[in-house]
Protein backbone atom coordinates (compact mmCIF):
# COMPACT_ATOMS: atom_id res chain seq x y z
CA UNK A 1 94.76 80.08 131.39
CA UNK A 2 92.37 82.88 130.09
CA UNK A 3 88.93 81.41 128.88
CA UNK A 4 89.02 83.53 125.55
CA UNK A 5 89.59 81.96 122.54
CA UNK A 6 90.59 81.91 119.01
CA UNK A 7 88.91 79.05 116.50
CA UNK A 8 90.84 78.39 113.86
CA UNK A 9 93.09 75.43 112.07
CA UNK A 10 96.35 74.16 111.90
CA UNK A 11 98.20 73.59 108.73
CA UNK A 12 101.38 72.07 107.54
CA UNK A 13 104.21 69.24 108.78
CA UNK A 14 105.64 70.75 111.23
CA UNK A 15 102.72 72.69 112.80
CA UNK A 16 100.30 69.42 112.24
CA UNK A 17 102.89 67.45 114.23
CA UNK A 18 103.73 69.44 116.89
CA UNK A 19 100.08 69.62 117.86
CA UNK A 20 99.41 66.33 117.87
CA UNK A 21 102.39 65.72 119.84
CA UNK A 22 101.00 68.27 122.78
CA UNK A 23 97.71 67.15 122.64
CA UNK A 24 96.11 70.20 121.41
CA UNK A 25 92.20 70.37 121.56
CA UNK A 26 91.50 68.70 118.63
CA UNK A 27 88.53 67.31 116.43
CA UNK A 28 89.42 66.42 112.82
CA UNK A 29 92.86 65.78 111.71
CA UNK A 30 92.25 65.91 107.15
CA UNK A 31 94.42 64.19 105.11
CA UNK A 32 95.01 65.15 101.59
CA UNK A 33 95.38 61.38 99.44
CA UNK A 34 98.65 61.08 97.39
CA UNK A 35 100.50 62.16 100.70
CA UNK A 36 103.88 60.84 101.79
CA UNK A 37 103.83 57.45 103.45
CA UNK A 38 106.69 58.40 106.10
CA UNK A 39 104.54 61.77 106.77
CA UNK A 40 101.00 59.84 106.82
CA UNK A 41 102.31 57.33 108.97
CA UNK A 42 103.64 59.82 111.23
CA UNK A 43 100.52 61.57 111.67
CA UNK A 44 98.02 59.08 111.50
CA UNK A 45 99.98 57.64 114.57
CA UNK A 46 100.20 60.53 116.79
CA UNK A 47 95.98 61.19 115.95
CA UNK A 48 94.97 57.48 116.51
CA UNK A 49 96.80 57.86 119.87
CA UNK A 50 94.23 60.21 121.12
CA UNK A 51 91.23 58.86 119.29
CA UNK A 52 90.95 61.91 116.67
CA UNK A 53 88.75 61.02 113.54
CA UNK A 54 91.00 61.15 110.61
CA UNK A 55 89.42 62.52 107.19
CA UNK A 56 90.65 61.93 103.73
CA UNK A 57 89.83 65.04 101.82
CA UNK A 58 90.92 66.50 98.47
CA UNK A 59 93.47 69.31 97.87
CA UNK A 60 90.54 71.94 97.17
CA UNK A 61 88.61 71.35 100.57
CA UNK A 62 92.11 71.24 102.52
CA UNK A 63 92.79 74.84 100.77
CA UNK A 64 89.61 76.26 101.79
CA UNK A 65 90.31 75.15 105.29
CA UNK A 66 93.51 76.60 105.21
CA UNK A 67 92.25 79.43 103.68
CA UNK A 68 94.46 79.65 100.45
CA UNK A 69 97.84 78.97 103.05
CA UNK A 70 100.12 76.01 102.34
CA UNK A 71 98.97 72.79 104.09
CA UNK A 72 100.86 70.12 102.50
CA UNK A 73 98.37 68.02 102.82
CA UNK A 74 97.55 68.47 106.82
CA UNK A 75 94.87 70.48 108.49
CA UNK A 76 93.41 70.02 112.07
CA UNK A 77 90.11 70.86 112.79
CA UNK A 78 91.11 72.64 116.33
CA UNK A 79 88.77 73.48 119.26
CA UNK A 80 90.38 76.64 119.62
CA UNK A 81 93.31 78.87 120.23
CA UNK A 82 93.53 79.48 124.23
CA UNK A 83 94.99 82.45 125.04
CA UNK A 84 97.17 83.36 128.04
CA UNK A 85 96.51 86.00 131.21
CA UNK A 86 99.52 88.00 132.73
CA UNK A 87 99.61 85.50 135.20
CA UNK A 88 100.56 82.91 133.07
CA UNK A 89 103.27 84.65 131.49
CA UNK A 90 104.66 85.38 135.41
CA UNK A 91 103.93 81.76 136.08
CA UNK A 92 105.95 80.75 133.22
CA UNK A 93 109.06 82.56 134.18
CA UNK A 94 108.39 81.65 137.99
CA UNK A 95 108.28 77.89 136.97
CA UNK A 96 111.79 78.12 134.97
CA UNK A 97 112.92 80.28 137.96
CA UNK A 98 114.25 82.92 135.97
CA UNK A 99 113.59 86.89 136.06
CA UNK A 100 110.88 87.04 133.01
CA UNK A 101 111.37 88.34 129.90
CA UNK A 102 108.07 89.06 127.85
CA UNK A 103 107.69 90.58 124.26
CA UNK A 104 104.65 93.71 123.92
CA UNK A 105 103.76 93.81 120.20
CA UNK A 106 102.12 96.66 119.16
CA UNK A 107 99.18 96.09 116.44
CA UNK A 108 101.94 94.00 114.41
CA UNK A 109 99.49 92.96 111.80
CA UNK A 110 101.03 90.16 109.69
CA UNK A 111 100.27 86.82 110.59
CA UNK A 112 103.92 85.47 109.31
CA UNK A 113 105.66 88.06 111.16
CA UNK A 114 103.21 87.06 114.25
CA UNK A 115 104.66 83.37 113.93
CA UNK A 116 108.15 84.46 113.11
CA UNK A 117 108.24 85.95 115.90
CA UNK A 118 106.75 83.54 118.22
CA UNK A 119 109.53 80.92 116.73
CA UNK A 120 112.42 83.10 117.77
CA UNK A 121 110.36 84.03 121.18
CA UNK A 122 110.42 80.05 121.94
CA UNK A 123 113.88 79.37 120.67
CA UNK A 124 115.36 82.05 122.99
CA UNK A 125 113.29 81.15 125.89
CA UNK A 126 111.19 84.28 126.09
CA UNK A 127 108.63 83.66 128.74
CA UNK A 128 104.98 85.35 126.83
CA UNK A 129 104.00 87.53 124.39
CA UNK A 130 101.28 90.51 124.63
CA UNK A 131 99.40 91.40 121.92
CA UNK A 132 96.04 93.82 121.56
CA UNK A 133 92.57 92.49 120.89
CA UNK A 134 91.91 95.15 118.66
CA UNK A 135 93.87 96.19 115.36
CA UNK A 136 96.47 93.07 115.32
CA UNK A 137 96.70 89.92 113.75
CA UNK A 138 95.28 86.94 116.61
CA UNK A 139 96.50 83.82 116.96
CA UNK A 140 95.39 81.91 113.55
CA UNK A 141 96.22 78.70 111.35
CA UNK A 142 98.48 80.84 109.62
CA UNK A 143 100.09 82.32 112.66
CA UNK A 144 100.59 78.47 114.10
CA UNK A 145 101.85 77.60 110.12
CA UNK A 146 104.46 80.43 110.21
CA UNK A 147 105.54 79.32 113.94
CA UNK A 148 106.73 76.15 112.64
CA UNK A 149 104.99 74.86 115.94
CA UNK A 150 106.36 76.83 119.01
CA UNK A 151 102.70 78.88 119.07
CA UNK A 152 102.01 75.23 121.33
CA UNK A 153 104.73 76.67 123.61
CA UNK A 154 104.97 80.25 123.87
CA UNK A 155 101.90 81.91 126.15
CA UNK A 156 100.18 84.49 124.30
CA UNK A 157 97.81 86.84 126.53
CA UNK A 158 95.96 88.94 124.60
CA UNK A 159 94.24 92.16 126.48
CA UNK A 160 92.68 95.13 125.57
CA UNK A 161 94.85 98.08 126.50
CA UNK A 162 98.32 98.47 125.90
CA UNK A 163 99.42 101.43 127.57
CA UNK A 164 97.65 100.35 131.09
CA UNK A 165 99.29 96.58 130.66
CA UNK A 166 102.54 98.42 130.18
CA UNK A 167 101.46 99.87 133.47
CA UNK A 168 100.31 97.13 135.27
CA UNK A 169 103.96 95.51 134.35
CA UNK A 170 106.41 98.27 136.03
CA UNK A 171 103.98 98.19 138.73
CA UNK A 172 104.86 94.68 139.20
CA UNK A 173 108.59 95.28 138.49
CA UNK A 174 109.26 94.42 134.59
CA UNK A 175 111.26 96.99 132.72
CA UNK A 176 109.81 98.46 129.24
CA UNK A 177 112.11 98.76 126.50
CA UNK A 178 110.43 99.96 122.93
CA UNK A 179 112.80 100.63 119.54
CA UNK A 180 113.38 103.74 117.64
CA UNK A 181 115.80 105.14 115.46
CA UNK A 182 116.94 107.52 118.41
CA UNK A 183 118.23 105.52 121.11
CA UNK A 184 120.78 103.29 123.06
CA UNK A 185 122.45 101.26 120.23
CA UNK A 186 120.73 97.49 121.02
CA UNK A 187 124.24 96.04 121.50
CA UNK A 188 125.01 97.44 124.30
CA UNK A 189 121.49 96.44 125.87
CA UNK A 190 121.85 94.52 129.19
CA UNK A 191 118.48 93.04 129.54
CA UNK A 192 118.79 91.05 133.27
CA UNK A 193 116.12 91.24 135.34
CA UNK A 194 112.75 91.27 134.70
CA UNK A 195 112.34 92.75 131.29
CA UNK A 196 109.78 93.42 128.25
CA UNK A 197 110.69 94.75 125.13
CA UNK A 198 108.09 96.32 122.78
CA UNK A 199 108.18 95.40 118.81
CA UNK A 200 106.22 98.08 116.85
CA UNK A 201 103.66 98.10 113.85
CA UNK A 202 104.99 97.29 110.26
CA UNK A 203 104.84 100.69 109.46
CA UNK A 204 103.82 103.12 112.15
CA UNK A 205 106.00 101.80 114.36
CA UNK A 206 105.43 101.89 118.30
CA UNK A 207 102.36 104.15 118.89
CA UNK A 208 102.75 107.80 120.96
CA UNK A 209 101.07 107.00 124.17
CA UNK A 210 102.87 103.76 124.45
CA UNK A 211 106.01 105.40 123.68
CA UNK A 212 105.72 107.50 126.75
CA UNK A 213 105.68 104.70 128.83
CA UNK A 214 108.77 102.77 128.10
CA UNK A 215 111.65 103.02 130.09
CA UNK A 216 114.31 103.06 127.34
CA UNK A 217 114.75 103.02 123.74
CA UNK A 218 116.88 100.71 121.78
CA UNK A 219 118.06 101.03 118.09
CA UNK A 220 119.08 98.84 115.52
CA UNK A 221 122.17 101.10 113.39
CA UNK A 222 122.04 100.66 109.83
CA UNK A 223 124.72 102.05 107.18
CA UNK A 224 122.63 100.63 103.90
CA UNK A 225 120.30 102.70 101.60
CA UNK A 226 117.11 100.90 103.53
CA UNK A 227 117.12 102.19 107.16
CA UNK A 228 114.26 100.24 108.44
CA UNK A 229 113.94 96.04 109.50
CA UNK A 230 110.97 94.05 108.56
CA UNK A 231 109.40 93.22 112.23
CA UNK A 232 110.38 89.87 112.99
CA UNK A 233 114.10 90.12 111.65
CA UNK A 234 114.13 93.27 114.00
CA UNK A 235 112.26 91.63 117.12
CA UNK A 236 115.13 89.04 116.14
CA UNK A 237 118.12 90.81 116.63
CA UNK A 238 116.84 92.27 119.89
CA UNK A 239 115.30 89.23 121.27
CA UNK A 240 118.67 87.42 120.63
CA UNK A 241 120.51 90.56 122.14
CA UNK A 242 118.38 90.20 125.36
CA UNK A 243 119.17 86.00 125.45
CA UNK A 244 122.92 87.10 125.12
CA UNK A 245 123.03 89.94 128.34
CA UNK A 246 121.01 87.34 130.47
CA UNK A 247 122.98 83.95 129.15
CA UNK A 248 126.51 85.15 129.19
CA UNK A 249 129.49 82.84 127.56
């Protein structure tokens, strides 16, 4: 794994839980009083397990922690947010023996499309995503909320240039796929082998230079009066359509 990293916290069930459950670096686990019994139990268990200090705290401290998000009643205190090299994403793949499949977002900066994303990326066994250091949303407590937990199981690698990444990956093989509203309609997209598929900014979509690079562009048709996709519903359908082409009925 890369040495950079991310502080931050965890919030919420299902986030809190799966944490605890893969031993993420932690220090605190905060418990706001008043909370369920079956859902203090639960956690209190997994944290005493691994000797974390458990903290009651009132609603007001756990929403500054969580920085306004909703906690309900959980926050972990967490060493940090590791992120992922290339090599880990390859490793990944290699380890599941499977041609890999990696997701290039490009300066998506909304941290609940970030985790979206990374929930469909786990539940449809994509093998990393790439995402710039520099005008993007990082890996955060509301990122890990919004993930509903599979930010514990999806490699992230973060790196500083794009367009020579994007490089670096046909060099090694990987086919680059981006989206625009000129191109092969996504249903017909066979995505076997070893593929990436770039999801574009909120608005500007994917950026000129890194639009050269791609090997093929995919669109989504629309007949309705909006013709665009909020990101993660549109990394969606084309994440799913790439898990269909390579896991055939």
């Amino acid at each position: 794994m890369s040495n950079e990293q991310a502080p931050a916290f965890i919030y919420g069930h299902h986030a809190v839980v799966e944490a605890l459950k893969q031993k993420t670096a932690i220090n605190k686990l905060w418990l706001q009083p008043g909370l369920q019994p079956k859902v203090e139990r639960e956690v209190s268990q997994l944290a005493k397990q691994q000797g974390i200090v458990i903290q009651q705290a009132p609603k007001a401290k756990l929403d500054e922690l969580a920085d306004g998000g909703n906690h309900q009643g959980l926050v972990l205190s967490v060493a940090a947010f590791t992120y992922a090299s290339l090599d880990d994403l390859f490793d990944k793949a290699k380890s599941k023996n499977e041609d890999p499949f990696f997701l290039i977002l490009d300066e998506i900066e909304d941290p609940h499309n970030l985790g979206s994303i990374l929930r469909t990326a786990d539940a449809a066994g994509v093998h990393g995503v790439i995402i710039p250091k520099r005008r993007a949303v990082q890996l955060t407590g509301t990122v890990a909320k919004s993930s509903t937990g599979a930010i514990e199981h999806v490699p992230v690698c973060r790196v500083t240039n794009l367009v020579q990444t994007v490089k670096t990956l046909k060099e090694r093989g990987v086919w680059i796929f981006g989206t625009d509203m000129a191109g092969q309609d996504y249903r017909t997209w066979d995505a076997k082998g070893a593929t990436a598929l770039v999801i574009g900014n909120e608005g500007k979509g994917i950026s000129p230079l890194l639009k050269k690079q791609v090997d093929g562009m995919l669109t989504i048709p629309m007949i309705g009066h909006v013709q665009s996709l909020n990101a993660s519903v549109a990394a969606s359908l084309l994440i799913y359509q790439g898990y269909s082409s390579r896991h055939p009925l």
